[in-house]
PDB file of N, CA and C in Angstrom:
ATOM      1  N   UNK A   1     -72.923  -7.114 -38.587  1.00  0.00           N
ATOM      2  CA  UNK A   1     -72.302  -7.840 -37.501  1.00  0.00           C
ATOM      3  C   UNK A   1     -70.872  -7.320 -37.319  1.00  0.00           C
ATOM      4  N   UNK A   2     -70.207  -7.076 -35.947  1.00  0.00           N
ATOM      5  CA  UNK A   2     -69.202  -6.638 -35.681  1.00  0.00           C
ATOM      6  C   UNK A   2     -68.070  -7.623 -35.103  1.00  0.00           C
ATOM      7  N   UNK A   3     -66.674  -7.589 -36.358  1.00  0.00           N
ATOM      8  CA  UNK A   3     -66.191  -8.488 -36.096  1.00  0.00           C
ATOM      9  C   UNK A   3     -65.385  -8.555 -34.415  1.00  0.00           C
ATOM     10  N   UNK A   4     -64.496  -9.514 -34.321  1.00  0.00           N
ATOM     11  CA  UNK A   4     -63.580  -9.004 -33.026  1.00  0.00           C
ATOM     12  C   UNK A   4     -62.968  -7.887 -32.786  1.00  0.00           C
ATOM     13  N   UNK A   5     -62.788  -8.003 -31.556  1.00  0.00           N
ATOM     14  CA  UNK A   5     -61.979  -6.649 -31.117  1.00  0.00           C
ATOM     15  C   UNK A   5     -60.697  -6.384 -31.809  1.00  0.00           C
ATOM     16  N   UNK A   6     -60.141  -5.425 -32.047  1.00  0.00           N
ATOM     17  CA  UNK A   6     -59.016  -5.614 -32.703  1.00  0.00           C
ATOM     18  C   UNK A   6     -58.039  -5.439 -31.607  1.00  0.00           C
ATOM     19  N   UNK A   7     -56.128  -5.260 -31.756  1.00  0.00           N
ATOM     20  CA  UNK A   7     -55.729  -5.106 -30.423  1.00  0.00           C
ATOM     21  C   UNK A   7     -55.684  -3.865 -30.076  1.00  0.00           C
ATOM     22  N   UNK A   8     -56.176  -2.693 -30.508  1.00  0.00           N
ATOM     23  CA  UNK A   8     -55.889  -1.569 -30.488  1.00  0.00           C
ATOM     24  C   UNK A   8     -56.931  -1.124 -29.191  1.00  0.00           C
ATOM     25  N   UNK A   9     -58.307  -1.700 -29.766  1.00  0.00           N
ATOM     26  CA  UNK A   9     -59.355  -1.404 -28.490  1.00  0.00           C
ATOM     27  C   UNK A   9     -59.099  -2.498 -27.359  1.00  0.00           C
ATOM     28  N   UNK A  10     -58.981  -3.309 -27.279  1.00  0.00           N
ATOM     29  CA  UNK A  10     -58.363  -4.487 -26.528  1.00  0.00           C
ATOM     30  C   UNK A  10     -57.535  -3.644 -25.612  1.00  0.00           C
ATOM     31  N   UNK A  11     -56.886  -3.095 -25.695  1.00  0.00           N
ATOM     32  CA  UNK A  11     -55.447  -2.199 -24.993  1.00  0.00           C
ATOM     33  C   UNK A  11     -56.206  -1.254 -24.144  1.00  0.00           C
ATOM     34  N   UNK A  12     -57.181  -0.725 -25.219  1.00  0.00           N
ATOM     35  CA  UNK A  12     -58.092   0.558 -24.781  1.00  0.00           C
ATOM     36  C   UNK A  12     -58.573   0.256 -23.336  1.00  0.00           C
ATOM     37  N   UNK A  13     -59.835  -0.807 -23.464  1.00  0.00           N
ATOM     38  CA  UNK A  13     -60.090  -1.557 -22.368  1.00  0.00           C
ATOM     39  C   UNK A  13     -59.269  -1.736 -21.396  1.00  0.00           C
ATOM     40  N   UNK A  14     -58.659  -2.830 -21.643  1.00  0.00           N
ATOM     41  CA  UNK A  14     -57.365  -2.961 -20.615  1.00  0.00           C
ATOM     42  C   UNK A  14     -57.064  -1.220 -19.340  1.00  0.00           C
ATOM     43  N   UNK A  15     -56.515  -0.674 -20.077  1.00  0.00           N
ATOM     44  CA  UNK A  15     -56.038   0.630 -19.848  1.00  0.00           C
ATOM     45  C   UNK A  15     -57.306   1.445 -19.345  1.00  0.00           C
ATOM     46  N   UNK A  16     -58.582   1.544 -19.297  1.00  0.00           N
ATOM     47  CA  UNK A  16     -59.375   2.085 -18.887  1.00  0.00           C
ATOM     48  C   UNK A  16     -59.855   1.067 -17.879  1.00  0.00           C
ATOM     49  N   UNK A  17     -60.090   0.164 -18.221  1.00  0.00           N
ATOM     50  CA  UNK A  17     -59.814  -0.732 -16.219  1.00  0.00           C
ATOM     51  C   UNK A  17     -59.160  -0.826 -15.496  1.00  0.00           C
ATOM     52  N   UNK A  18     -57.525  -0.633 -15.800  1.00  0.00           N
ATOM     53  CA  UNK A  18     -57.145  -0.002 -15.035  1.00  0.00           C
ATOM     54  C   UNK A  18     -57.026   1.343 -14.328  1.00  0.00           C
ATOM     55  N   UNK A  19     -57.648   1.915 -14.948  1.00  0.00           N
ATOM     56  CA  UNK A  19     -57.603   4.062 -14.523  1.00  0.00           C
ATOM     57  C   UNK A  19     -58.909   3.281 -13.216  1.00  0.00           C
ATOM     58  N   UNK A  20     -59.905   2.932 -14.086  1.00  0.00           N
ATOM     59  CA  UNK A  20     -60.915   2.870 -13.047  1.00  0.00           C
ATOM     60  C   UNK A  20     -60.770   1.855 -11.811  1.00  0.00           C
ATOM     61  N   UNK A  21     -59.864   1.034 -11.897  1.00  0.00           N
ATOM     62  CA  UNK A  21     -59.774   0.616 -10.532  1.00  0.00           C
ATOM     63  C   UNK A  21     -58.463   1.291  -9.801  1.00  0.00           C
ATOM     64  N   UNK A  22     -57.908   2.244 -10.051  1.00  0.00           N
ATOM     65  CA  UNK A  22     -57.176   3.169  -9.146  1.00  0.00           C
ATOM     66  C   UNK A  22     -58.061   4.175  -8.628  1.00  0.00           C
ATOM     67  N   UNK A  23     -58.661   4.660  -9.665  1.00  0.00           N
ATOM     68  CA  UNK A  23     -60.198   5.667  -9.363  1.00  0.00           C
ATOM     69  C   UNK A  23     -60.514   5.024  -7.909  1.00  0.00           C
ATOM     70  N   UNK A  24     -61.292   3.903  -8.117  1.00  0.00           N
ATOM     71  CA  UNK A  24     -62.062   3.452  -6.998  1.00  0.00           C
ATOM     72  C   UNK A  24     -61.152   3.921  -5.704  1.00  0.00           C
ATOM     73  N   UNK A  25     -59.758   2.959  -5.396  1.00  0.00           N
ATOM     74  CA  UNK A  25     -58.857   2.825  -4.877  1.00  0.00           C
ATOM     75  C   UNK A  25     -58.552   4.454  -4.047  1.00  0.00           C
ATOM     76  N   UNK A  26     -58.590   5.598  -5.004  1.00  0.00           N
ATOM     77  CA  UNK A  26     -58.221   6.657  -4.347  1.00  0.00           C
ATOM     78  C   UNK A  26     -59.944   7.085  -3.653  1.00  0.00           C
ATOM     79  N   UNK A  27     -60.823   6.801  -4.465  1.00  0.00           N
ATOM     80  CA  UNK A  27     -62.320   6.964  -3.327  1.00  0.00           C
ATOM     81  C   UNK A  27     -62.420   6.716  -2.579  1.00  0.00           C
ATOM     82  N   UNK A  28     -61.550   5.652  -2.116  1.00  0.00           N
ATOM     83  CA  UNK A  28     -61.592   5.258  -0.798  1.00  0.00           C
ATOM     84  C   UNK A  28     -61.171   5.756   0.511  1.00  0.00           C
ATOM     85  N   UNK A  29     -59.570   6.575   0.017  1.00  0.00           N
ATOM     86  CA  UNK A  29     -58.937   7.371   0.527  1.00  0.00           C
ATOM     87  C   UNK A  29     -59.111   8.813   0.661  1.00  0.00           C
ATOM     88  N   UNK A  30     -60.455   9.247   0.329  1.00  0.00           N
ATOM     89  CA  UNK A  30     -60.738  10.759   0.318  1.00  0.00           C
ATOM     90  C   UNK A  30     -61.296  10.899   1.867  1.00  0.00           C
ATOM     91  N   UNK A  31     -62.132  10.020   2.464  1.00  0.00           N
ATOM     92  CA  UNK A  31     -62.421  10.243   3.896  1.00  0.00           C
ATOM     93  C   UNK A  31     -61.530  10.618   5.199  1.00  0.00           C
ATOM     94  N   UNK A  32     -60.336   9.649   4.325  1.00  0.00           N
ATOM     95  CA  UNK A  32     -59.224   9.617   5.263  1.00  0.00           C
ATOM     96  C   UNK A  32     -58.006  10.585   5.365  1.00  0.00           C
ATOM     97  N   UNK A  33     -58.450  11.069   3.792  1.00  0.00           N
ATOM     98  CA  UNK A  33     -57.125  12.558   3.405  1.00  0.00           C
ATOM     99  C   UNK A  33     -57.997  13.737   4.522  1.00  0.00           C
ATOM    100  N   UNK A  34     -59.315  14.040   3.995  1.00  0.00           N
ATOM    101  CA  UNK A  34     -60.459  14.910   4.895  1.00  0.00           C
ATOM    102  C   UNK A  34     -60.184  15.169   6.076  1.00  0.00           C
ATOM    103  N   UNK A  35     -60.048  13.496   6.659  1.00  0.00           N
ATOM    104  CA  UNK A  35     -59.773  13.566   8.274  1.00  0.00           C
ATOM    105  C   UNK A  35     -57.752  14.019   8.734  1.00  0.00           C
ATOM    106  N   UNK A  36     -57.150  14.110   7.907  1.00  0.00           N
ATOM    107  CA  UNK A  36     -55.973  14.596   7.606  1.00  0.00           C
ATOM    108  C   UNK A  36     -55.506  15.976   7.626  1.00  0.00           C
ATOM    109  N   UNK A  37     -56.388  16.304   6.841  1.00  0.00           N
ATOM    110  CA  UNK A  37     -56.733  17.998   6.735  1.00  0.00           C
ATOM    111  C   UNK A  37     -57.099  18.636   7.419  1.00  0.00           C
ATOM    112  N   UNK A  38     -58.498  18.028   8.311  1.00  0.00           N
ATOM    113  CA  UNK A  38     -58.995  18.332   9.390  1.00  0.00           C
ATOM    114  C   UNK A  38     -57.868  19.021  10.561  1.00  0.00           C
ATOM    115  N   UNK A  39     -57.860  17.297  10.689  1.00  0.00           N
ATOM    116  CA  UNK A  39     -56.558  17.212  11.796  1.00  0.00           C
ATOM    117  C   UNK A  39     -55.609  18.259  11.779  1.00  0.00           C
ATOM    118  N   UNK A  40     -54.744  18.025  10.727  1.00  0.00           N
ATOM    119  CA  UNK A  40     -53.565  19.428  10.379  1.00  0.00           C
ATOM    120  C   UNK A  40     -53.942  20.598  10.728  1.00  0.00           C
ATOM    121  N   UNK A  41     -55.283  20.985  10.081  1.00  0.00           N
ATOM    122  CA  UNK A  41     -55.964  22.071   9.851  1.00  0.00           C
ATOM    123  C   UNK A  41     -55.924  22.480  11.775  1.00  0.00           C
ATOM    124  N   UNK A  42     -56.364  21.761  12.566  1.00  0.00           N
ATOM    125  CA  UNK A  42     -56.268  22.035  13.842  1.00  0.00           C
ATOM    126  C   UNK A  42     -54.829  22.203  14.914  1.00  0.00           C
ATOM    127  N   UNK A  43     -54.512  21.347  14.128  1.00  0.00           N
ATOM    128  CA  UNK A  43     -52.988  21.444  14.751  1.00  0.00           C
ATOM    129  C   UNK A  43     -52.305  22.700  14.497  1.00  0.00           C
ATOM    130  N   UNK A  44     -52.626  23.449  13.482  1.00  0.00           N
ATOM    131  CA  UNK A  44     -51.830  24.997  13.120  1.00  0.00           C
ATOM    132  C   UNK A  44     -52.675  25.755  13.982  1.00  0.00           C
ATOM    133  N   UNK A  45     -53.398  25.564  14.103  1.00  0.00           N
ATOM    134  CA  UNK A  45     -54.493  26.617  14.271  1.00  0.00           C
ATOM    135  C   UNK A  45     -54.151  27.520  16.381  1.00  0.00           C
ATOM    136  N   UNK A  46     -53.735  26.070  16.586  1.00  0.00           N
ATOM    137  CA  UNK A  46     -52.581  25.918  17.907  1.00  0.00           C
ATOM    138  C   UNK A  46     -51.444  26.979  18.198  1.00  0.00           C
ATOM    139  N   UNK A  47     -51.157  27.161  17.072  1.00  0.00           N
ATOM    140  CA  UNK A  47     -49.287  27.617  16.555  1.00  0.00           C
ATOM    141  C   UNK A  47     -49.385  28.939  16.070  1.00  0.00           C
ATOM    142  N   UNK A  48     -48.489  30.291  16.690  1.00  0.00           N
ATOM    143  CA  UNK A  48     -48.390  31.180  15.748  1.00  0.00           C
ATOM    144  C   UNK A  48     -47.718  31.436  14.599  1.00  0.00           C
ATOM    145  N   UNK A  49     -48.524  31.533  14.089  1.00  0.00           N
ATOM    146  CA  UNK A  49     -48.297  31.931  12.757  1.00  0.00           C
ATOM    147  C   UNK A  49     -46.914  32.235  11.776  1.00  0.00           C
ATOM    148  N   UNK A  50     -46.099  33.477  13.268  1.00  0.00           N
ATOM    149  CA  UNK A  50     -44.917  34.093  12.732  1.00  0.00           C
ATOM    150  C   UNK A  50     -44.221  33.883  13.967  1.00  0.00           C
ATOM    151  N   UNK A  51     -44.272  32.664  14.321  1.00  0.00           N
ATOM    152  CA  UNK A  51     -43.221  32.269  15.994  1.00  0.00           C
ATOM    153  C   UNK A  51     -42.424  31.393  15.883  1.00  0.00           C
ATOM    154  N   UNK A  52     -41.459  31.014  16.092  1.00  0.00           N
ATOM    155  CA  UNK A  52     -40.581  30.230  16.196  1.00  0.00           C
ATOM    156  C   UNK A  52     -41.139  29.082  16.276  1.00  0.00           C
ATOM    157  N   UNK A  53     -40.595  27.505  15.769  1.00  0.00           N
ATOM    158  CA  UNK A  53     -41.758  26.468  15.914  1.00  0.00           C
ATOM    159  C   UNK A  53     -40.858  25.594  17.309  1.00  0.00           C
ATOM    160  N   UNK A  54     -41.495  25.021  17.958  1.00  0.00           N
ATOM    161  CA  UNK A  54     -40.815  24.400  19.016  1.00  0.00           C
ATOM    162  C   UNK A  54     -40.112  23.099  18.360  1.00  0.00           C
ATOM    163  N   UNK A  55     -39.279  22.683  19.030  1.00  0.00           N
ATOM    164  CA  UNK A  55     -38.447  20.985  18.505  1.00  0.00           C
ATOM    165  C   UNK A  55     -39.847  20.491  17.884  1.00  0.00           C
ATOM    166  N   UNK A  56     -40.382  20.556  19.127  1.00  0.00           N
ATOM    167  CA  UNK A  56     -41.461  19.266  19.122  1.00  0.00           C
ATOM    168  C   UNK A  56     -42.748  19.576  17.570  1.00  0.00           C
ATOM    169  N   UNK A  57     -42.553  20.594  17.502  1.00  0.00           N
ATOM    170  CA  UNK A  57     -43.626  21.276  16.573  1.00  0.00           C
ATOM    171  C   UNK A  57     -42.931  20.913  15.066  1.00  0.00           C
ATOM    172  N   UNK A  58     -42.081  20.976  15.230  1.00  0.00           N
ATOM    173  CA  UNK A  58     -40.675  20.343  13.624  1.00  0.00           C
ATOM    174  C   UNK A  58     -40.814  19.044  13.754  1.00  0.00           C
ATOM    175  N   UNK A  59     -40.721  18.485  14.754  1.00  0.00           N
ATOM    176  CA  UNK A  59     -40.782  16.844  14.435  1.00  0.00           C
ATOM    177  C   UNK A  59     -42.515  16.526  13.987  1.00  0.00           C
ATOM    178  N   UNK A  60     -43.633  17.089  14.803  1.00  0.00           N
ATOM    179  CA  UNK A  60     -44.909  17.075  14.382  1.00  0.00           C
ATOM    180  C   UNK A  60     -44.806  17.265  12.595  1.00  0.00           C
ATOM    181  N   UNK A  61     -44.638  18.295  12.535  1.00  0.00           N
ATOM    182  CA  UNK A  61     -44.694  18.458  11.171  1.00  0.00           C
ATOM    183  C   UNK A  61     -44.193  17.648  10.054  1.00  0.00           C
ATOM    184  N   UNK A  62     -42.766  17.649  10.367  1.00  0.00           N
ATOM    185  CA  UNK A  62     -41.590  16.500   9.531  1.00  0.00           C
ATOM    186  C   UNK A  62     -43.057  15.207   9.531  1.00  0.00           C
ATOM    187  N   UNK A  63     -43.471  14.788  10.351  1.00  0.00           N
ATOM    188  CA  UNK A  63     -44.315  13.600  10.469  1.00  0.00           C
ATOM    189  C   UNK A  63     -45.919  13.535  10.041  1.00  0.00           C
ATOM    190  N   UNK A  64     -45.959  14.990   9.688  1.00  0.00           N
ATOM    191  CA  UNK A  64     -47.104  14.768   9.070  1.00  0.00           C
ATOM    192  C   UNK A  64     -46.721  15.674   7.589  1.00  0.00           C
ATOM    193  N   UNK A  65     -45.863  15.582   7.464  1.00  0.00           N
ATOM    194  CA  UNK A  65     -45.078  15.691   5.569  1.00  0.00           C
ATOM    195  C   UNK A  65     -45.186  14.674   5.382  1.00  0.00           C
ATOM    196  N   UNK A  66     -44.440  13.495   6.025  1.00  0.00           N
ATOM    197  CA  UNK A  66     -43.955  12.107   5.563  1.00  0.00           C
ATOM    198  C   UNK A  66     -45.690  11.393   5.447  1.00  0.00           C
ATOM    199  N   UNK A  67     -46.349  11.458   6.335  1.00  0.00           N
ATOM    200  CA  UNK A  67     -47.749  10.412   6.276  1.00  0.00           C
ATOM    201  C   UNK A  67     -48.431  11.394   4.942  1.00  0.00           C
ATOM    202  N   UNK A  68     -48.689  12.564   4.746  1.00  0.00           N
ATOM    203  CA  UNK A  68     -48.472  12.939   3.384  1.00  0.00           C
ATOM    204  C   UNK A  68     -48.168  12.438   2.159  1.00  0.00           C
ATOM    205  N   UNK A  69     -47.038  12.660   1.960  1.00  0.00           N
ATOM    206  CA  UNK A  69     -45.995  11.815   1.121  1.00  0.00           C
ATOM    207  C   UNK A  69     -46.695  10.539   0.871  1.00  0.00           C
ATOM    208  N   UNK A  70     -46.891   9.545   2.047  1.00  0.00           N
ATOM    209  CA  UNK A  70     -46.911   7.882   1.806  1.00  0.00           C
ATOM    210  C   UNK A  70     -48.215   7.705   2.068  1.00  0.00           C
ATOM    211  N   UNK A  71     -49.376   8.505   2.103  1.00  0.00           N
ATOM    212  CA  UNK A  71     -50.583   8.111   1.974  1.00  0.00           C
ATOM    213  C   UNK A  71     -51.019   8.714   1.256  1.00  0.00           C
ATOM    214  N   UNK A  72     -50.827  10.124   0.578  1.00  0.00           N
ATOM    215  CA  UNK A  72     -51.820  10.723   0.128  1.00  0.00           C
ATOM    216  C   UNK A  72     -51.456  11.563  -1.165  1.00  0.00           C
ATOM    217  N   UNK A  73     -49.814  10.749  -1.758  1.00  0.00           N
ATOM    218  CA  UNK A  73     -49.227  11.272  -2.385  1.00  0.00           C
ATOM    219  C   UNK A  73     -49.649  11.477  -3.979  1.00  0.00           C
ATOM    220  N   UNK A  74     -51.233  10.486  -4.433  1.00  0.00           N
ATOM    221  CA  UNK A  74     -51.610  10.897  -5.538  1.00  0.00           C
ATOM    222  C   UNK A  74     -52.643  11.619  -5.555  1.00  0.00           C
ATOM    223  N   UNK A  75     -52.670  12.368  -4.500  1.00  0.00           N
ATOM    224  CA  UNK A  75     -53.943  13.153  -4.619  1.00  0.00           C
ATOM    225  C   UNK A  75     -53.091  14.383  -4.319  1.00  0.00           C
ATOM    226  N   UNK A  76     -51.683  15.020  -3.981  1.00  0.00           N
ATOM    227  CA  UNK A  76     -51.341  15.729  -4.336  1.00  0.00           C
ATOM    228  C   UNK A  76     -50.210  16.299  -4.202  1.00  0.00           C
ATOM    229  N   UNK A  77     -49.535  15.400  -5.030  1.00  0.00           N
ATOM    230  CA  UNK A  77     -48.299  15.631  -5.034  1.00  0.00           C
ATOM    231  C   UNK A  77     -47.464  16.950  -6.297  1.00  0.00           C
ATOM    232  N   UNK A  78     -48.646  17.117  -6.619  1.00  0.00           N
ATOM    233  CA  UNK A  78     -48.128  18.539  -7.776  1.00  0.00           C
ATOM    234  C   UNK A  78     -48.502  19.734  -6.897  1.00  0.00           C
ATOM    235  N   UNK A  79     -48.935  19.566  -5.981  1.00  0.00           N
ATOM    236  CA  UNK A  79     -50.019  20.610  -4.970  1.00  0.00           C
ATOM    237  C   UNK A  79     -48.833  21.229  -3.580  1.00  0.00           C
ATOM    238  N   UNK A  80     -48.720  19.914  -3.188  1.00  0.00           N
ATOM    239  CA  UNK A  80     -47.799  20.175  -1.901  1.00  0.00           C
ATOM    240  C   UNK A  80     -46.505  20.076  -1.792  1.00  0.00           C
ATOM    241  N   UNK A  81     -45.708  20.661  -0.840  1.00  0.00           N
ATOM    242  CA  UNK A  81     -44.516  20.787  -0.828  1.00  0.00           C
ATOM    243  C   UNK A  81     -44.075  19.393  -0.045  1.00  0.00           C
ATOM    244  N   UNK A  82     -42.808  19.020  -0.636  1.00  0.00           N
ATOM    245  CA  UNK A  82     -42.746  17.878  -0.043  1.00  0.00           C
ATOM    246  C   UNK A  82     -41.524  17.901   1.006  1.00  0.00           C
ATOM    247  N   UNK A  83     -40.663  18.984   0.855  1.00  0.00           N
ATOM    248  CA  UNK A  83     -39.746  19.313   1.969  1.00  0.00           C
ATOM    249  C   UNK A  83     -39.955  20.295   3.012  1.00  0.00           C
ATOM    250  N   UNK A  84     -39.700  20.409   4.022  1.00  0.00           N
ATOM    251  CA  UNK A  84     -39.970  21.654   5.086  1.00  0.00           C
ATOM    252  C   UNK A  84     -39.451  22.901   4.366  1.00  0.00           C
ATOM    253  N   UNK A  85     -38.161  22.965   3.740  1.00  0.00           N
ATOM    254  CA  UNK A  85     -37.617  24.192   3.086  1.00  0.00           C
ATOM    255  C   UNK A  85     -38.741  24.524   1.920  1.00  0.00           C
ATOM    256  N   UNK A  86     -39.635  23.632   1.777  1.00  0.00           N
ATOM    257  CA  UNK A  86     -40.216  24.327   0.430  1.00  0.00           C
ATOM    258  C   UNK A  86     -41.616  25.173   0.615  1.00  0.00           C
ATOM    259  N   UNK A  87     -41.970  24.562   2.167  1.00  0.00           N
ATOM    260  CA  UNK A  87     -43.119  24.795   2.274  1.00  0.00           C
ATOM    261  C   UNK A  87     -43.193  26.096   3.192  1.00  0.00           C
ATOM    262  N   UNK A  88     -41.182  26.381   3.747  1.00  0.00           N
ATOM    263  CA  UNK A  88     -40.966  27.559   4.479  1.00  0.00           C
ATOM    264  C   UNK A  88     -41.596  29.071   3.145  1.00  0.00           C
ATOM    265  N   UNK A  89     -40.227  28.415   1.938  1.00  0.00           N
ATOM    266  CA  UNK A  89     -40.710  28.891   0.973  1.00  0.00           C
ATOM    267  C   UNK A  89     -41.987  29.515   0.686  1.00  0.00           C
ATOM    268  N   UNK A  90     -42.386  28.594   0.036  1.00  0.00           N
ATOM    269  CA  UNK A  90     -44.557  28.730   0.167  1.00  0.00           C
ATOM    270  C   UNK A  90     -44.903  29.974   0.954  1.00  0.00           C
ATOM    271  N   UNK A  91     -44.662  29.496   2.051  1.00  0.00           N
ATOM    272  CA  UNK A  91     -45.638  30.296   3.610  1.00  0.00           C
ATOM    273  C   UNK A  91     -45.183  31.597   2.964  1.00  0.00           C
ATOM    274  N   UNK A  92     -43.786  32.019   3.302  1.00  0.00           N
ATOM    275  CA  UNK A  92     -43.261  33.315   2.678  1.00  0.00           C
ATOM    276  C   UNK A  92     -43.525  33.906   1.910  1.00  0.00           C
ATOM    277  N   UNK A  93     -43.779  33.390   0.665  1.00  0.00           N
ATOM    278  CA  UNK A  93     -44.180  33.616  -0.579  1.00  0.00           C
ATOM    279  C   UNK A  93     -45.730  34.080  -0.836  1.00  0.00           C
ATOM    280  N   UNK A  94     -46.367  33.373  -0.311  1.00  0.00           N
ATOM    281  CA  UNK A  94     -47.761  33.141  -0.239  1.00  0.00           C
ATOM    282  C   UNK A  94     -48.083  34.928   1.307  1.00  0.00           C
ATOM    283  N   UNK A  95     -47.403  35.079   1.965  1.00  0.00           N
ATOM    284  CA  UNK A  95     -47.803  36.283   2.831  1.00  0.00           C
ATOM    285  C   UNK A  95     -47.219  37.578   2.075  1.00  0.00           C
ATOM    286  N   UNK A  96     -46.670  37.364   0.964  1.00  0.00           N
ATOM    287  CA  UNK A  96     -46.130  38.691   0.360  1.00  0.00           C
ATOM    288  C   UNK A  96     -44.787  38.500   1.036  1.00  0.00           C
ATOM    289  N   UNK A  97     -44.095  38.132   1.190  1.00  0.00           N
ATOM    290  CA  UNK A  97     -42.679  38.122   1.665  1.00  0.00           C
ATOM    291  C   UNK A  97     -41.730  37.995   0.534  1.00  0.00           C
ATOM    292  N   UNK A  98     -40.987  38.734   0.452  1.00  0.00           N
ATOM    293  CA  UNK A  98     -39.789  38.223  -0.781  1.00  0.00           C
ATOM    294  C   UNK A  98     -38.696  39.035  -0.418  1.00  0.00           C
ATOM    295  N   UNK A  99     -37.888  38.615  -1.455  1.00  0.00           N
ATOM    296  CA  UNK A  99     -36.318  39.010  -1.220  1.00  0.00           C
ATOM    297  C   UNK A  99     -36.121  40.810  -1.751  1.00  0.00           C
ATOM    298  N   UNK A 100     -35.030  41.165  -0.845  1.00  0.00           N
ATOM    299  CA  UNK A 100     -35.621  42.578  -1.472  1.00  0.00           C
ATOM    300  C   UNK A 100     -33.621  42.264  -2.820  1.00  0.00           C
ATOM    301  N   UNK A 101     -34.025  42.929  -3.614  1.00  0.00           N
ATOM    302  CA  UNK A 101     -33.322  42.954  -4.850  1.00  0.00           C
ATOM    303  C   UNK A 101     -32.025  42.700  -4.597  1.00  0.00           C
ATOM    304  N   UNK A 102     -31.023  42.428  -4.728  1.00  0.00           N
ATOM    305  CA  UNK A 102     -29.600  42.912  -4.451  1.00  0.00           C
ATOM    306  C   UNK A 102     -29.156  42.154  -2.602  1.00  0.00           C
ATOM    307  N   UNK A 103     -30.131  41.248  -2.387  1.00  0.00           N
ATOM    308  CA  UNK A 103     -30.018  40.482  -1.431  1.00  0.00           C
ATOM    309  C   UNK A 103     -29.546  39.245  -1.779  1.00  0.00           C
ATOM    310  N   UNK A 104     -28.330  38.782  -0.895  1.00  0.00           N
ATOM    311  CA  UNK A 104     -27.722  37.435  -1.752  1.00  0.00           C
ATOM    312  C   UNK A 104     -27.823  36.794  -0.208  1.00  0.00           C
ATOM    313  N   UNK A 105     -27.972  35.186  -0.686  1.00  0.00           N
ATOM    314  CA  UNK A 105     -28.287  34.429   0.566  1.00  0.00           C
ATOM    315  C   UNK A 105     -26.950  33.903   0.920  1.00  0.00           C
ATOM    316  N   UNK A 106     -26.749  33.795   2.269  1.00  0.00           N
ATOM    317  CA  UNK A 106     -25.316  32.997   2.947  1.00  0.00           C
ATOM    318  C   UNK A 106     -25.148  31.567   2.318  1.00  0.00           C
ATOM    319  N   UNK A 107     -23.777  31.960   2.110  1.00  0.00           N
ATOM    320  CA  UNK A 107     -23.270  30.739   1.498  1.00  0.00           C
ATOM    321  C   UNK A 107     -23.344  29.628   2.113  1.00  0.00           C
TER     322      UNK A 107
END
């Protein structure tokens, strides 16, 4: 016969009902990140690539960083850039672009 729980598994529990009801919580939100992605995914697709972005195309964006950020920020916030400068970064980085050696940026 197995006596009581002790508090050690007690905690355990605890702590694994909670993982699993955030679990659930973010399942819920995968349809809606999808349709996010989608969306985005279409909205660039609009835009060249290596063109100047219009006002209106910076404020689009700025606004879909931020709904980012505040909806979808645990599904990936180690993933995405969370400032426009970082994600200028990124793009650059990510096409082979870099600094050539002995290049210093304006103060």
């Amino acid at each position: 016969m197995l006596g009581p729980k002790n508090a050690d598994v007690a905690k355990l529990e605890a702590e694994i009902a909670k993982i699993e009801a955030k679990l659930a919580e973010l399942r819920q939100l995968e349809p809606v990140l999808g349709n996010f992605v989608q969306e985005t995914s279409d909205w660039i697709k609009g835009l060249d690539p290596w063109g100047f972005m219009l006002p209106t195309d910076i404020t689009d964006l700025d606004a879909r960083m931020k709904r980012a950020r505040e909806e979808f920020n645990d599904f990936a916030h180690n993933a995405a850039p969370n400032r426009r400068e970082d994600l200028e970064t990124s793009t650059l980085l990510a096409n082979g672009v870099r600094r050539r050696p002995g290049l210093r940026r304006a103060a």
